[in-house]
C-alpha atoms as a PDB file:
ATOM      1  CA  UNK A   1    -124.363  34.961 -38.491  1.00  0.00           C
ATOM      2  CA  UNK A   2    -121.092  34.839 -39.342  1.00  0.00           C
ATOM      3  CA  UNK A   3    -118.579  37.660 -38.096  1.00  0.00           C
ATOM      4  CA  UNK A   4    -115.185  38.387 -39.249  1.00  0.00           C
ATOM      5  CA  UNK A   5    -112.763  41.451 -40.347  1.00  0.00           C
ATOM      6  CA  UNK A   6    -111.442  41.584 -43.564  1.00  0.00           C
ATOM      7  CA  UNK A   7    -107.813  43.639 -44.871  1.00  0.00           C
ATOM      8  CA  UNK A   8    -108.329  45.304 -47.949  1.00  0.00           C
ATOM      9  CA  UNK A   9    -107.107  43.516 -50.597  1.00  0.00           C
ATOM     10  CA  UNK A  10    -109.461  40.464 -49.627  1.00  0.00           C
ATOM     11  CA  UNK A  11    -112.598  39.311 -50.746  1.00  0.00           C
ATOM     12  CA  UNK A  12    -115.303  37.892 -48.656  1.00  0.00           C
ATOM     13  CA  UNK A  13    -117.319  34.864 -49.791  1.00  0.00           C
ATOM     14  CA  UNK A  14    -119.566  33.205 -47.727  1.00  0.00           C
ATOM     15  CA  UNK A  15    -120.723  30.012 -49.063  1.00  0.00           C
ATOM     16  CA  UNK A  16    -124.366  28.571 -47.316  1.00  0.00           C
ATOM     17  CA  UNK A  17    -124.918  24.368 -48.117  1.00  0.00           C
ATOM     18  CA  UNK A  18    -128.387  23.581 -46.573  1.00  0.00           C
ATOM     19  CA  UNK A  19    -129.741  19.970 -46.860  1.00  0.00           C
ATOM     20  CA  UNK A  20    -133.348  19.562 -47.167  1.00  0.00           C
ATOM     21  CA  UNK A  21    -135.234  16.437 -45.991  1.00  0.00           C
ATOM     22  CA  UNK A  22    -139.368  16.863 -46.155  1.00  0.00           C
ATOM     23  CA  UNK A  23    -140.528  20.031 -45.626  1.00  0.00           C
ATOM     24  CA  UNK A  24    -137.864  21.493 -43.402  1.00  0.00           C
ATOM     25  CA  UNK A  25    -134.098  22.106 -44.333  1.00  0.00           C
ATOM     26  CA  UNK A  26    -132.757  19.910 -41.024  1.00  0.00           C
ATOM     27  CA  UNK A  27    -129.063  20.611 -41.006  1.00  0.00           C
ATOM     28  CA  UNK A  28    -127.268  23.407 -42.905  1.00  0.00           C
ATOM     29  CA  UNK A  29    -123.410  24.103 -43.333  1.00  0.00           C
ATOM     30  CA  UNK A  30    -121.767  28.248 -43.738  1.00  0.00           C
ATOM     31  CA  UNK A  31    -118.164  28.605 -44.542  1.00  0.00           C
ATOM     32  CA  UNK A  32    -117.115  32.294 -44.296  1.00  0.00           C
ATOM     33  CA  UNK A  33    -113.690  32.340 -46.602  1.00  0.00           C
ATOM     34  CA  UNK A  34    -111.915  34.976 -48.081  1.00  0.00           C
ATOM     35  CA  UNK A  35    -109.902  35.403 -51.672  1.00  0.00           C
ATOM     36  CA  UNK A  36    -106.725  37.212 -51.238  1.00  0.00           C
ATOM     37  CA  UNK A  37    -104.651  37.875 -54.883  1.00  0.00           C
ATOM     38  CA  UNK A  38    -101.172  36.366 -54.438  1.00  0.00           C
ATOM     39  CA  UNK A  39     -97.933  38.175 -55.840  1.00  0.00           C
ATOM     40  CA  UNK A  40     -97.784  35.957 -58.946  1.00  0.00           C
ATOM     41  CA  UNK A  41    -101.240  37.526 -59.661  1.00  0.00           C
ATOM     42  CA  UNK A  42    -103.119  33.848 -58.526  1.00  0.00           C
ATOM     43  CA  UNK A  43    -106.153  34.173 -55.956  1.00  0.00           C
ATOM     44  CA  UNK A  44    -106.389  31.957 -53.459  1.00  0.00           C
ATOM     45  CA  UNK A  45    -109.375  30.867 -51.639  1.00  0.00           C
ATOM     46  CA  UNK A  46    -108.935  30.779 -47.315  1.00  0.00           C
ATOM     47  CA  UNK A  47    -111.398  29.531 -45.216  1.00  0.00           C
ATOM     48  CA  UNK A  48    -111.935  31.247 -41.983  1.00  0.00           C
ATOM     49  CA  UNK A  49    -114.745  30.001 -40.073  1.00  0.00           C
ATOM     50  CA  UNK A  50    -117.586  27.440 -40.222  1.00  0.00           C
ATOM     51  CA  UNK A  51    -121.289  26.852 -38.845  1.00  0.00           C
ATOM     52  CA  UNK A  52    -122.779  23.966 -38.757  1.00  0.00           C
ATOM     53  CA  UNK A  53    -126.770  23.597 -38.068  1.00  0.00           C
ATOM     54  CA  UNK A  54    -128.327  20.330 -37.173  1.00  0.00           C
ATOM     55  CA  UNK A  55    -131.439  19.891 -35.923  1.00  0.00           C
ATOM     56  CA  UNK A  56    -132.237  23.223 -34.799  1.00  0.00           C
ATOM     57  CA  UNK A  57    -128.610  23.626 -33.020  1.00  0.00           C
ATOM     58  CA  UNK A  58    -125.428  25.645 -34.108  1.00  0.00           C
ATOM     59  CA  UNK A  59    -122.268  23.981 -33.808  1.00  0.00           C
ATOM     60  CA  UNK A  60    -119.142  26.549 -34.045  1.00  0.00           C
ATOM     61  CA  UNK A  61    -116.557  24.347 -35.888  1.00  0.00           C
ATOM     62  CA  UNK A  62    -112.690  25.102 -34.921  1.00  0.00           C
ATOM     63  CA  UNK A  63    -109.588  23.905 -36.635  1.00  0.00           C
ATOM     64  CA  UNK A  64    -107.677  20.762 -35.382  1.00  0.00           C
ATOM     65  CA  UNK A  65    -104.394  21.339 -33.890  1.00  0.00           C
ATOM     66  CA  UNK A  66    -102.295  21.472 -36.822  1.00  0.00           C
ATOM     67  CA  UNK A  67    -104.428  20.633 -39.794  1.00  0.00           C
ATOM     68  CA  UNK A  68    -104.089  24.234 -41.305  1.00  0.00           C
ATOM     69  CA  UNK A  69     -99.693  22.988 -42.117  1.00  0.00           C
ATOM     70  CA  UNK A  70    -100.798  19.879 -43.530  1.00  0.00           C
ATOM     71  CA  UNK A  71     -99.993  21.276 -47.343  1.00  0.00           C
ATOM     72  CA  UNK A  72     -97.153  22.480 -45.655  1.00  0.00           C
ATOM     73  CA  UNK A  73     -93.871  20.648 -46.641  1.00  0.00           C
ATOM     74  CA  UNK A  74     -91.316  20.439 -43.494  1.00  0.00           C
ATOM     75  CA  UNK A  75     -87.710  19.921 -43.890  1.00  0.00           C
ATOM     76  CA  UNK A  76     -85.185  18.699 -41.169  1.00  0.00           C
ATOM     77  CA  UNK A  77     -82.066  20.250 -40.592  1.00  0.00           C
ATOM     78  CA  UNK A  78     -79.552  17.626 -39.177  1.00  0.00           C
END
C-alpha cells in the first residue's frame, strides 16, 4: 500500500501495471502521482512514489540524485 498526504487542490491517482506470465501475475509496478491545476488553468501530472513487485518481493523505488531538475533549464551567471 501506498501512503502519502495530499494539499487540497490535488488529485490523487494511483496507477497499478501488473504483468502476467502463466497463471500468476509475477511482477507488478504502482505509481502513486498526483494532478495539481497550474495558474494558467493546465494540470499537471507529479509522480510521488513507486512500488515495484517481483517475484513475491516489494522494492520501494527512490529518486536519483538529481533526476527530478532534469526538465529543468540552468543558466550561468558569469
Amino acid at each position: 500500500m501506498l501512503n502519502y498526504e495530499f494539499e487540497d487542490e490535488v488529485i490523487p491517482i494511483l496507477i497499478h501495471c501488473v504483468a502476467e506470465e502463466g497463471d500468476e501475475p509475477r511482477q507488478s509496478h504502482m505509481l502513486l502521482a498526483g494532478v495539481e491545476k497550474n495558474a494558467d488553468e493546465t494540470y499537471t501530472l507529479k509522480p510521488l512514489k513507486q512500488k515495484l513487485y517481483v517475484d513475491g518481493l516489494c522494492y520501494l523505488l527512490q529518486e536519483i540524485y538529481g533526476i527530478e531538475n532534469k526538465n529543468v533549464k540552468t543558466t550561468r551567471i558569469t
